[in-house]
C-alpha atoms as a PDB file:
ATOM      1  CA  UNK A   1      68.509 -17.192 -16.784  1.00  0.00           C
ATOM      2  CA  UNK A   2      65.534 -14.725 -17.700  1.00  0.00           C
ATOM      3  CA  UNK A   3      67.050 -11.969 -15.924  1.00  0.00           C
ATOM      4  CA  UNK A   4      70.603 -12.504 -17.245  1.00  0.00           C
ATOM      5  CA  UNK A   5      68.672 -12.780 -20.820  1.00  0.00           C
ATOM      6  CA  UNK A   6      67.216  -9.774 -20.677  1.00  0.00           C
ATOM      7  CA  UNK A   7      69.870  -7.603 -19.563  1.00  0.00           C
ATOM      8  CA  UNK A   8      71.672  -8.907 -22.844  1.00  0.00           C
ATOM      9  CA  UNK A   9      73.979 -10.889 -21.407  1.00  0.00           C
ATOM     10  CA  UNK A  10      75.391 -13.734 -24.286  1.00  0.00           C
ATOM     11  CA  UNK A  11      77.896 -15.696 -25.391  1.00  0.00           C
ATOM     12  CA  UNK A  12      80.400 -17.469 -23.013  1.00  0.00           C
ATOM     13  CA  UNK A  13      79.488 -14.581 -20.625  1.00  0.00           C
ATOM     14  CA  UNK A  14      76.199 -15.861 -20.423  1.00  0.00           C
ATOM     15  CA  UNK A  15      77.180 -19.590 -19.260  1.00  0.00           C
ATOM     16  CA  UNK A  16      79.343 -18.203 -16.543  1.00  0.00           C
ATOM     17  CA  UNK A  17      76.782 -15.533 -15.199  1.00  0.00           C
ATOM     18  CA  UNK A  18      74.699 -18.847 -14.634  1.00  0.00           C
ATOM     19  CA  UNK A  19      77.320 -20.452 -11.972  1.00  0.00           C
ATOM     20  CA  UNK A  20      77.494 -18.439  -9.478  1.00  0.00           C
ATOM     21  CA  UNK A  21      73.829 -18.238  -8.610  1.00  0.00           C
ATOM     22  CA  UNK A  22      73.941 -22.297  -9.077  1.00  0.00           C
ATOM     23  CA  UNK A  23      76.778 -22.610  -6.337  1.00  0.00           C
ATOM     24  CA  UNK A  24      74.806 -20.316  -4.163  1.00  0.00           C
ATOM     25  CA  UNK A  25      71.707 -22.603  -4.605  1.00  0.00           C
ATOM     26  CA  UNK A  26      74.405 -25.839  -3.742  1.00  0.00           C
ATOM     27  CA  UNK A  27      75.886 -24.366  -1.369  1.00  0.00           C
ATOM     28  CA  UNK A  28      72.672 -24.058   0.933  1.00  0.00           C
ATOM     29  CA  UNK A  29      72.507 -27.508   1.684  1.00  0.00           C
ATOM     30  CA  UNK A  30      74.883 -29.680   3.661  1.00  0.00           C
ATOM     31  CA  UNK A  31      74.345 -32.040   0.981  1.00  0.00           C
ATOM     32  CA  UNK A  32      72.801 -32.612  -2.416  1.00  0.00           C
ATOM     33  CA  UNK A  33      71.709 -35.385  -3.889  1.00  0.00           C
ATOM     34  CA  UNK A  34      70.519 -36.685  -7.292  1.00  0.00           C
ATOM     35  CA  UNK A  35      67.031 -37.725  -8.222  1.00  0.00           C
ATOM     36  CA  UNK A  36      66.075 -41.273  -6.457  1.00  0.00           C
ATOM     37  CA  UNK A  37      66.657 -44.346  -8.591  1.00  0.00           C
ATOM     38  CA  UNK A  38      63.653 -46.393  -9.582  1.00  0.00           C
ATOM     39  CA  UNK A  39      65.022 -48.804  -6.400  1.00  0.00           C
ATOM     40  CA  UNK A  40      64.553 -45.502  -4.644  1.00  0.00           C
ATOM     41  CA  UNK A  41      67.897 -44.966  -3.823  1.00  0.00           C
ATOM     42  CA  UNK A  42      69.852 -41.513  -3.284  1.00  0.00           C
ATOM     43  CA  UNK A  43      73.218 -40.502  -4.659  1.00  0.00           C
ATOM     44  CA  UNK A  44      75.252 -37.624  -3.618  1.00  0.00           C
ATOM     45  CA  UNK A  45      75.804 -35.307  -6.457  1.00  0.00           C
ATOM     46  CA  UNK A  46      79.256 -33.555  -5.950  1.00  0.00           C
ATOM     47  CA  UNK A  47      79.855 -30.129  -7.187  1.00  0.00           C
ATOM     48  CA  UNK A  48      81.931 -30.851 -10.250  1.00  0.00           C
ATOM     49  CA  UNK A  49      78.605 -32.942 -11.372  1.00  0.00           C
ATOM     50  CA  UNK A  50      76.024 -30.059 -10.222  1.00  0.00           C
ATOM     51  CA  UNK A  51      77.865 -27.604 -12.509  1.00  0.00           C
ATOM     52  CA  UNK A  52      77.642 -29.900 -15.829  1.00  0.00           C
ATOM     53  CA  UNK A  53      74.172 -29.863 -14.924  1.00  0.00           C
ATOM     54  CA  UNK A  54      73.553 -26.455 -14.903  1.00  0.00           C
ATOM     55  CA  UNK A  55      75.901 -25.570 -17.629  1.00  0.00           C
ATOM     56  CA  UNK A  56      73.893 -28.090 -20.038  1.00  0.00           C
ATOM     57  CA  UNK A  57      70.626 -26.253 -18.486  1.00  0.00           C
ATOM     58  CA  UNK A  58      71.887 -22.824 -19.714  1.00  0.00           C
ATOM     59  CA  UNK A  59      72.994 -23.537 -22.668  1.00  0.00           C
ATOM     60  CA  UNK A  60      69.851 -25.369 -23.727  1.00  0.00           C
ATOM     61  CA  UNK A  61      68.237 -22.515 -22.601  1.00  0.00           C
ATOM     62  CA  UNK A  62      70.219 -20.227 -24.927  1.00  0.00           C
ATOM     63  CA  UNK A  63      69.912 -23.054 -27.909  1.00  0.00           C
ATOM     64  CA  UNK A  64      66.233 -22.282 -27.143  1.00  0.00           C
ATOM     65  CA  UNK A  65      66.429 -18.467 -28.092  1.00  0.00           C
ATOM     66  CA  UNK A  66      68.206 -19.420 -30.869  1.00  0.00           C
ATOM     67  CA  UNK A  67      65.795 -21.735 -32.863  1.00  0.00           C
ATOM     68  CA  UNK A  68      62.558 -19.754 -31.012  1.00  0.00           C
ATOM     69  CA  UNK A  69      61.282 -22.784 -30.064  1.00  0.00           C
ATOM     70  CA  UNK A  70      57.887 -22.825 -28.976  1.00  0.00           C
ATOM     71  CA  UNK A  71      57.681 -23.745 -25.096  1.00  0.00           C
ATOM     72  CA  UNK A  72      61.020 -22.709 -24.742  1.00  0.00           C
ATOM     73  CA  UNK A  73      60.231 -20.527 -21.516  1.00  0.00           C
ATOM     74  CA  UNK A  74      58.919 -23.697 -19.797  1.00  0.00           C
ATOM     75  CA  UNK A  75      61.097 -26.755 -21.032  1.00  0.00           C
ATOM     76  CA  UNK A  76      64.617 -26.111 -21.395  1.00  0.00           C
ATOM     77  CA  UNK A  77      65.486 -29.651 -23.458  1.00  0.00           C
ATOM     78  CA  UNK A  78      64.714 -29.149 -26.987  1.00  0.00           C
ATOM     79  CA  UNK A  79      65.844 -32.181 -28.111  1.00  0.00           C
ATOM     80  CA  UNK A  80      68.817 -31.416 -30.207  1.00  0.00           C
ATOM     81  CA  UNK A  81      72.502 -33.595 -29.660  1.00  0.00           C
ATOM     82  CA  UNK A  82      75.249 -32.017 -28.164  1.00  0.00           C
ATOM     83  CA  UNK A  83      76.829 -31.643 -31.118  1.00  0.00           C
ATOM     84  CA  UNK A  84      74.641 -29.296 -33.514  1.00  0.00           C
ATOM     85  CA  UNK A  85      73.898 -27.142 -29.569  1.00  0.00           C
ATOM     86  CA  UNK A  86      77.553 -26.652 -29.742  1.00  0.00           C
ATOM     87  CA  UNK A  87      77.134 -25.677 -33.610  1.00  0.00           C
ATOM     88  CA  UNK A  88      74.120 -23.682 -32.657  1.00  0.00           C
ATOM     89  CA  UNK A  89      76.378 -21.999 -30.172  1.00  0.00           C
ATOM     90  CA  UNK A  90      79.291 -21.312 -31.535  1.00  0.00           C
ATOM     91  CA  UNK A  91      77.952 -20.044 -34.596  1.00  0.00           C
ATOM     92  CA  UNK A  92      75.604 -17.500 -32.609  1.00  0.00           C
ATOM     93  CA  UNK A  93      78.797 -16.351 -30.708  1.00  0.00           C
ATOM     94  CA  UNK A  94      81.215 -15.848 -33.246  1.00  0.00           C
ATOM     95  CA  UNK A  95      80.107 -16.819 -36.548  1.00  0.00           C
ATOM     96  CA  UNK A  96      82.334 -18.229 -38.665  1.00  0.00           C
ATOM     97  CA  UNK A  97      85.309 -16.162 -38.003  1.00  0.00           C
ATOM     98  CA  UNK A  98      87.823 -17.172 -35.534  1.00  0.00           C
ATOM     99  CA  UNK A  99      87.408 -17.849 -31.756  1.00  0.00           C
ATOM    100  CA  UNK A 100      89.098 -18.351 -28.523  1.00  0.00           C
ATOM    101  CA  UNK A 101      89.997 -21.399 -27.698  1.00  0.00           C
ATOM    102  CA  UNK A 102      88.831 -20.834 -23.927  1.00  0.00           C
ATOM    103  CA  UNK A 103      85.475 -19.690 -24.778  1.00  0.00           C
ATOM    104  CA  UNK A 104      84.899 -22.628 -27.122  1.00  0.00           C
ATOM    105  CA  UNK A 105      86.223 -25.020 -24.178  1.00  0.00           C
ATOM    106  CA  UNK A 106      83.584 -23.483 -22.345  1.00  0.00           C
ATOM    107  CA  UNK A 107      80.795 -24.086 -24.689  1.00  0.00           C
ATOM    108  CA  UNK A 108      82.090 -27.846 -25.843  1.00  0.00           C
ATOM    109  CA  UNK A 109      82.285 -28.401 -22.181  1.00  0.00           C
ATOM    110  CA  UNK A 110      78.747 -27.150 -21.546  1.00  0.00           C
ATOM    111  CA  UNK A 111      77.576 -29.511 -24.052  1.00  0.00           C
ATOM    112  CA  UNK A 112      79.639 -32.830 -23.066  1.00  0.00           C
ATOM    113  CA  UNK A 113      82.244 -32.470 -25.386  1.00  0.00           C
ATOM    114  CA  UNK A 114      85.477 -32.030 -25.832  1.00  0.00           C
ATOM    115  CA  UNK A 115      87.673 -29.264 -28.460  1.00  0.00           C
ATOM    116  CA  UNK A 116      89.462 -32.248 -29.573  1.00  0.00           C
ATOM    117  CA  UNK A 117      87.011 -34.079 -30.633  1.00  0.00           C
ATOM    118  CA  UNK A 118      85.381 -31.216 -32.282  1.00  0.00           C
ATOM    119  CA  UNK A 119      88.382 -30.696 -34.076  1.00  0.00           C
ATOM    120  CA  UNK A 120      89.651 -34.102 -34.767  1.00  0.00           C
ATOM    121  CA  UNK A 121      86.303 -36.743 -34.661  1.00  0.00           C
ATOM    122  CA  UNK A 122      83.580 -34.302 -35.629  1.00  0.00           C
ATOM    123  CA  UNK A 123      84.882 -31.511 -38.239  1.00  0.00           C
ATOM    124  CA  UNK A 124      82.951 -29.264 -37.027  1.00  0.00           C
ATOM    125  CA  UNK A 125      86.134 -27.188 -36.024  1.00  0.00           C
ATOM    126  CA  UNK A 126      89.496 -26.367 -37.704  1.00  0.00           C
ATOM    127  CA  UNK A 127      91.950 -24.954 -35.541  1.00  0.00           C
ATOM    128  CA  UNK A 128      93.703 -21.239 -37.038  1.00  0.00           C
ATOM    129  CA  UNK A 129      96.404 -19.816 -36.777  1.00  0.00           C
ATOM    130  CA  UNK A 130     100.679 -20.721 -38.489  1.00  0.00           C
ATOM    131  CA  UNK A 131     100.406 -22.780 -41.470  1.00  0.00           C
ATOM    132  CA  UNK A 132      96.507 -23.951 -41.515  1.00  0.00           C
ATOM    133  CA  UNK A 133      95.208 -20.205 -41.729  1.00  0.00           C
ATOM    134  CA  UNK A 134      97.929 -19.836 -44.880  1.00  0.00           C
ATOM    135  CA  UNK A 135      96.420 -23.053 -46.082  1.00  0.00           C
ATOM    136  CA  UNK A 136      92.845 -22.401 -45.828  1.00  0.00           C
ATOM    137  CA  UNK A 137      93.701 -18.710 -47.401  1.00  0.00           C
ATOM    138  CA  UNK A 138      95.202 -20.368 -50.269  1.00  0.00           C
ATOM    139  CA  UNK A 139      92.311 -22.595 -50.258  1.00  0.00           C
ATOM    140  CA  UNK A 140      89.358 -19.796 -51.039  1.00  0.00           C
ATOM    141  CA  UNK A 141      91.068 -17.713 -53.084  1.00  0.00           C
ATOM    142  CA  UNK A 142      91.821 -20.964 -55.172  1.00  0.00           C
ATOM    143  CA  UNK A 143      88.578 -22.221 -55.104  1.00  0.00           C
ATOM    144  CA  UNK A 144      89.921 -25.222 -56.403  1.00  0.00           C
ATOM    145  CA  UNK A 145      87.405 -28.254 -54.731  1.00  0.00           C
ATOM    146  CA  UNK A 146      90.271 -30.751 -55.434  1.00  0.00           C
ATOM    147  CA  UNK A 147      92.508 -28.842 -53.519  1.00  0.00           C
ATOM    148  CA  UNK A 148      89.847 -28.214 -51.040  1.00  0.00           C
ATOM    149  CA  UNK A 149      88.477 -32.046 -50.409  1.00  0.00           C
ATOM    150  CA  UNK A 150      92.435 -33.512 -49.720  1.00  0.00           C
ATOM    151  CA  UNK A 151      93.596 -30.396 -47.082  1.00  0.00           C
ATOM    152  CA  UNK A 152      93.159 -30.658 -43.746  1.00  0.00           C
ATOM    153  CA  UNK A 153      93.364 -27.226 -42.867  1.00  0.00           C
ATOM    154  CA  UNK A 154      94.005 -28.073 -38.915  1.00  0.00           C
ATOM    155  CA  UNK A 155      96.600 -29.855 -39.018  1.00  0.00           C
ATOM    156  CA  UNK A 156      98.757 -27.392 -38.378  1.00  0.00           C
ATOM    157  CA  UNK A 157      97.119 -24.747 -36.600  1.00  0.00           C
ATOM    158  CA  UNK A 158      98.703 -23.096 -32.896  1.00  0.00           C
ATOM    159  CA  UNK A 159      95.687 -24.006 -31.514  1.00  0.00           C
ATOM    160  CA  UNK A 160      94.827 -20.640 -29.498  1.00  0.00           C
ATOM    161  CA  UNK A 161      91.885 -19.944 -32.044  1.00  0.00           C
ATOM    162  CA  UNK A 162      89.645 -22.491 -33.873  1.00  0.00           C
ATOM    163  CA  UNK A 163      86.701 -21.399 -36.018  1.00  0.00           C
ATOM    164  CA  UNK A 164      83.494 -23.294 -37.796  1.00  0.00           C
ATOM    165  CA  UNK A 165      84.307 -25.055 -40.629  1.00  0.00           C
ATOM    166  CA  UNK A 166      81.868 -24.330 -43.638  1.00  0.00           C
ATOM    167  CA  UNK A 167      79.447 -27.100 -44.994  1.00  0.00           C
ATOM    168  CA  UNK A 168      81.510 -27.247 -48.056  1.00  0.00           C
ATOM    169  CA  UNK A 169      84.528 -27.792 -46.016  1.00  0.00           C
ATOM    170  CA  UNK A 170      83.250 -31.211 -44.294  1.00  0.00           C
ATOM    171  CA  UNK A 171      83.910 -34.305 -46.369  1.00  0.00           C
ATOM    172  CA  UNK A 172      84.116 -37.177 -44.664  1.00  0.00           C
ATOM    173  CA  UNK A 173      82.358 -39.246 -47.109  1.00  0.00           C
ATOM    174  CA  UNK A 174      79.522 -40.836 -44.485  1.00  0.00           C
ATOM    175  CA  UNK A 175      78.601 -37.167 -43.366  1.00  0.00           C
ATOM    176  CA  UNK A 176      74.834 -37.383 -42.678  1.00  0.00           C
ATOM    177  CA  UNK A 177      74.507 -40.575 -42.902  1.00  0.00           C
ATOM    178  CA  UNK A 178      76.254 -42.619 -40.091  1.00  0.00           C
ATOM    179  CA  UNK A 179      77.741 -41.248 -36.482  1.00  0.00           C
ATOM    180  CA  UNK A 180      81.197 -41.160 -35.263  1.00  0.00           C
ATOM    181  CA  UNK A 181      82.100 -43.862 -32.976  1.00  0.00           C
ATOM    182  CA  UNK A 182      78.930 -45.065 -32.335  1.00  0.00           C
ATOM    183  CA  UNK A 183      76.812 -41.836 -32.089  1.00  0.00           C
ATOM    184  CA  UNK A 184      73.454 -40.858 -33.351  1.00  0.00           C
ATOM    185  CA  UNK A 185      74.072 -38.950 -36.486  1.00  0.00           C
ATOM    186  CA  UNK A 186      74.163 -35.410 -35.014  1.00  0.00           C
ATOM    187  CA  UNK A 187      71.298 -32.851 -36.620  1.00  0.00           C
ATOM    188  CA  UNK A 188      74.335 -30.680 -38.120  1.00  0.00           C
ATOM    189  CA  UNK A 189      75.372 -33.229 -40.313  1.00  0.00           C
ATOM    190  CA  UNK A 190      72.171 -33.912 -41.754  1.00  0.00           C
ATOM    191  CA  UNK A 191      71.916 -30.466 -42.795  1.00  0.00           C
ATOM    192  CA  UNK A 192      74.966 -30.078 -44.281  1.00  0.00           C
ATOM    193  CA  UNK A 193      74.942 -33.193 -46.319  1.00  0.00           C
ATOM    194  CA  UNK A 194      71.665 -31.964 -47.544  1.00  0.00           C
ATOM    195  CA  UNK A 195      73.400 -28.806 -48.595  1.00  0.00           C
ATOM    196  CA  UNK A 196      76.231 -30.439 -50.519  1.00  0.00           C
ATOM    197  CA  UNK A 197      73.588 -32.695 -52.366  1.00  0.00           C
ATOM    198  CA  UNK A 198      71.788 -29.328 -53.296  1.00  0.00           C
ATOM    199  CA  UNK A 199      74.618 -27.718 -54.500  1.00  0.00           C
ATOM    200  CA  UNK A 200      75.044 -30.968 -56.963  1.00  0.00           C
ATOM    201  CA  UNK A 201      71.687 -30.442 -58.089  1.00  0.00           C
ATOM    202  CA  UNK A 202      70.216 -34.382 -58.030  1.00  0.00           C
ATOM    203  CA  UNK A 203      66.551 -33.639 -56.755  1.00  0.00           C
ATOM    204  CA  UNK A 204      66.274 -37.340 -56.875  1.00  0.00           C
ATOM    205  CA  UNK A 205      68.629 -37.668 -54.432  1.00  0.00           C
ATOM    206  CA  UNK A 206      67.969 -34.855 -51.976  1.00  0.00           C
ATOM    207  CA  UNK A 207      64.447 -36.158 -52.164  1.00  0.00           C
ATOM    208  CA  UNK A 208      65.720 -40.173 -51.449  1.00  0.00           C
ATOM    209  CA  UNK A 209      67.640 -38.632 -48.509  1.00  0.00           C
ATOM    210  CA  UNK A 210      64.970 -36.639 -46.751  1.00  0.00           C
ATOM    211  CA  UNK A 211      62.457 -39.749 -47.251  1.00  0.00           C
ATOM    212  CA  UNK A 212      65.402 -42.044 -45.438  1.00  0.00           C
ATOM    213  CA  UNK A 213      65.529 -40.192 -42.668  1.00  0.00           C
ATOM    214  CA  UNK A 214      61.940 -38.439 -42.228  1.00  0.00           C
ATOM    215  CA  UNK A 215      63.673 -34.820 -42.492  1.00  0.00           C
ATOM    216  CA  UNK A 216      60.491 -32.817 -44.209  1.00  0.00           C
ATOM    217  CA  UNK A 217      58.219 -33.805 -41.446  1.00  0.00           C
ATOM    218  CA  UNK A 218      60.488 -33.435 -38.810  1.00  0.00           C
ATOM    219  CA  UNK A 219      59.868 -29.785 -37.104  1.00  0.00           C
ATOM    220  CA  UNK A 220      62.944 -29.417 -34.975  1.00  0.00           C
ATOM    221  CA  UNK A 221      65.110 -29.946 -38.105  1.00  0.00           C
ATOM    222  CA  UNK A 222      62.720 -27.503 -39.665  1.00  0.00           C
ATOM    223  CA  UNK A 223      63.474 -24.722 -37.128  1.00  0.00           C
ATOM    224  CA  UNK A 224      67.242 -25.672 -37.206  1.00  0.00           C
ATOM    225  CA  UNK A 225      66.847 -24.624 -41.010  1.00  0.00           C
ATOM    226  CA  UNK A 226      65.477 -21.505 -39.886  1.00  0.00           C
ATOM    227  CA  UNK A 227      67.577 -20.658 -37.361  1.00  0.00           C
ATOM    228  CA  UNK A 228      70.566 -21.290 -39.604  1.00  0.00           C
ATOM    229  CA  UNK A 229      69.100 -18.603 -42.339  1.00  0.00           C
ATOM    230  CA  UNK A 230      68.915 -16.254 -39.654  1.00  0.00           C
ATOM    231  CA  UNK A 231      72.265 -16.826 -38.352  1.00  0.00           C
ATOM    232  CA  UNK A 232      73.682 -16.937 -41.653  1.00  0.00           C
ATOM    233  CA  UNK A 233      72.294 -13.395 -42.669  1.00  0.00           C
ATOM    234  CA  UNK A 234      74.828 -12.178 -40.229  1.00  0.00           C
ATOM    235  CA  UNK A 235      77.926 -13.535 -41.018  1.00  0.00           C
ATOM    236  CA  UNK A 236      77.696 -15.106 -44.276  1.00  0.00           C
ATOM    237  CA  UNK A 237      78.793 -14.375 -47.721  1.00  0.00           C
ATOM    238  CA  UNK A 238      77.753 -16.418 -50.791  1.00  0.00           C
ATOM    239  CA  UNK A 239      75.380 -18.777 -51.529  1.00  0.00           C
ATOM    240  CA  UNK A 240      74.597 -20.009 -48.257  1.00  0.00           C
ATOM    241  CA  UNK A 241      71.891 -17.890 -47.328  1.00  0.00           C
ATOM    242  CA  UNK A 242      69.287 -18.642 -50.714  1.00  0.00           C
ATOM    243  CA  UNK A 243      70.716 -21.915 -50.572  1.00  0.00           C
ATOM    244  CA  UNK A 244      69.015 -22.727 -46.925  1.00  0.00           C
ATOM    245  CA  UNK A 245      65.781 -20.552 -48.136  1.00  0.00           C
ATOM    246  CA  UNK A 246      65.474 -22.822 -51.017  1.00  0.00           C
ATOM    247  CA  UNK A 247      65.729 -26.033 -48.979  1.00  0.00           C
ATOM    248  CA  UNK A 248      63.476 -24.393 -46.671  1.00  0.00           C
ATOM    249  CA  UNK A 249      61.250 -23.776 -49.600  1.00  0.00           C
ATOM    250  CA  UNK A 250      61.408 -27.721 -50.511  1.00  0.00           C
ATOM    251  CA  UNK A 251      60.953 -28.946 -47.220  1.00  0.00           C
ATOM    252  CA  UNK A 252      57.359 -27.645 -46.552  1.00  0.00           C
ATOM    253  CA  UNK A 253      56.672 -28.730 -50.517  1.00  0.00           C
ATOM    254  CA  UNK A 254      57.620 -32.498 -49.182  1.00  0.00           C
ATOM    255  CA  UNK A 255      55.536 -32.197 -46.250  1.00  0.00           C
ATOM    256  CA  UNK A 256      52.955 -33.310 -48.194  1.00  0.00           C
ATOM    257  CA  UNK A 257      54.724 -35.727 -50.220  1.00  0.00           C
ATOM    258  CA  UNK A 258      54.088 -33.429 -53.438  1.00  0.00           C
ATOM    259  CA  UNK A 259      56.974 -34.199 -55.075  1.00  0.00           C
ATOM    260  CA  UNK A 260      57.698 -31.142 -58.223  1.00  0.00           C
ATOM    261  CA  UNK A 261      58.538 -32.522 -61.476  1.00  0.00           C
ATOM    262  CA  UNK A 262      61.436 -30.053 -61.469  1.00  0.00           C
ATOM    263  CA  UNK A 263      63.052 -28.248 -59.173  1.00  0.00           C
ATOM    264  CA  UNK A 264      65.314 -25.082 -59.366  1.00  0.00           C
ATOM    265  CA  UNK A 265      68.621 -25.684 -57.502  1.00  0.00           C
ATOM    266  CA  UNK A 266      71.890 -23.538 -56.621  1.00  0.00           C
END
C-alpha cells in the first residue's frame, strides 16, 4: 500500500491495485484461516471474506492520508465508522460533483455498506441524473430553504451517478444526535449538525451540543474538522470553508472550557 501510495495511485484505482497482491498472498496457502477464538478454535476464511478484509485495510489506510493521522504508517484503524470513511472517501475522490455509481459501489463496499443505504437510510448520497438533477438545479438557484427542506432530490434520479449531498441538504431532524437503525451516530453527522447550528447562530446551543457529546476534546473529530477544510478548499464554493475554520477556531477555545461571552458566527 506504500508503494502503490507513492506512485500516486488513488481513488477507486487505489482499492483495486490492493487485490491482486492480496490474492497472491491467499493464494499461497492451501488454506487460510481466521485468527483462533478465545476457545482456541480455527475457522476457514474463504476468499470472498479475505477480500472485505483487505479492502477495509486499504481504505483505512487511505482514510489515514486523508486526516494525517499521527501513527498512521503503523496502525491502519483510526477509529472512524464506516460511514464518515465512506464520506472521507468519496469526498477525496470526487468532491461533491457527480460520481459513478461503480466506483462508489466499490468504496461503500470497502467500508461495509451498501449504495442503497447511503442513498436511502443515511443521506449521505442523492442519486443524479432525469428529474432529481432538474430538481436540485431548481433548488440552488432558488435558494429557497422551504423548498429545499421538503425535496428529496433522489427520488428520481437514473441512478448511474450519485454525488455527496451538502450539510445543508441533510435534514432529517435527529441528524447528530441519534443513529439509523440502531447505529452509533456516525462522526459525519455530528459535524454537520454542528454546522447547521452554526449557521443559526445560537452559541448556546452549539456549545450545549459539543458538551453532550465531548466533541472539543475529542482529537479524531478534531482532525476530521481539519481534514474537511482541506478537502473543502478544493471543491467548495461558499461559506463552507470559513465556516469549518471558525468551528475549528471554537473547538480549541472549548478545550479548555473557556467559554467567550460572544462569539462571531456565519
Amino acid at each position: 500500500m506504500h508503494r502503490f501510495w507513492d506512485a500516486g495511485i488513488r481513488g477507486p484505482d487505489f482499492v483495486w491495485a490492493a487485490t491482486g497482491p492480496a490474492l497472491e498472498a491467499y493464494s499461497r496457502h492451501p488454506v487460510v484461516f481466521r485468527e483462533a477464538s478465545a476457545s482456541g478454535q480455527r475457522e476457514m476464511m474463504p476468499v470472498a471474506e479475505f477480500l472485505r478484509e483487505v479492502r477495509r485495510l486499504v481504505v483505512d489506510f487511505a482514510v489515514g492520508r486523508v486526516l494525517k493521522a499521527e501513527g498512521a504508517d503503523e496502525e491502519q484503524r483510526i477509529g472512524l465508522d464506516d460511514i464518515t470513511t465512506y464520506y472521507v472517501l468519496h469526498r477525496d475522490s470526487f468532491g461533491l460533483v457527480e460520481a459513478p455509481i461503480g466506483a462508489c459501489i466499490l468504496y461503500a463496499m470497502s467500508c461495509g455498506l451498501s449504495d442503497a443505504d447511503l442513498v436511502d437510510r443515511f443521506e449521505i448520497l442523492s442519486r443524479t441524473g432525469g428529474k432529481a438533477a432538474a430538481e436540485e438545479l431548481s433548488e440552488e438557484e432558488t435558494d429557497a430553504p422551504e423548498e429545499e427542506e421538503g425535496a428529496d432530490i433522489e427520488s428520481e434520479g437514473t441512478g448511474s451517478k450519485v454525488r455527496l449531498r451538502r450539510w445543508d441538504q441533510r435534514k432529517r431532524k435527529t441528524l447528530g444526535l441519534d443513529g439509523v437503525g440502531g447505529r452509533p451516530v456516525p462522526m459525519i453527522d455530528r459535524v454537520h449538525r454542528l454546522m447547521q447550528l452554526w449557521k443559526a447562530g445560537d452559541i448556546t446551543k452549539v456549545n450545549a451540543f459539543l458538551d453532550q457529546f465531548g466533541l472539543a476534546r475529542d482529537p479524531l473529530f478534531s482532525q476530521l474538522i481539519q481534514a474537511l477544510i482541506e478537502l473543502a478548499r478544493l471543491d467548495s464554493k461558499g461559506d463552507e470553508v470559513p465556516m469549518l475554520e471558525s468551528i475549528s477556531n471554537h473547538l480549541r477555545s472549548r478545550t479548555g472550557i473557556s467559554t467567550p461571552t460572544q462569539a462571531l458566527l456565519l
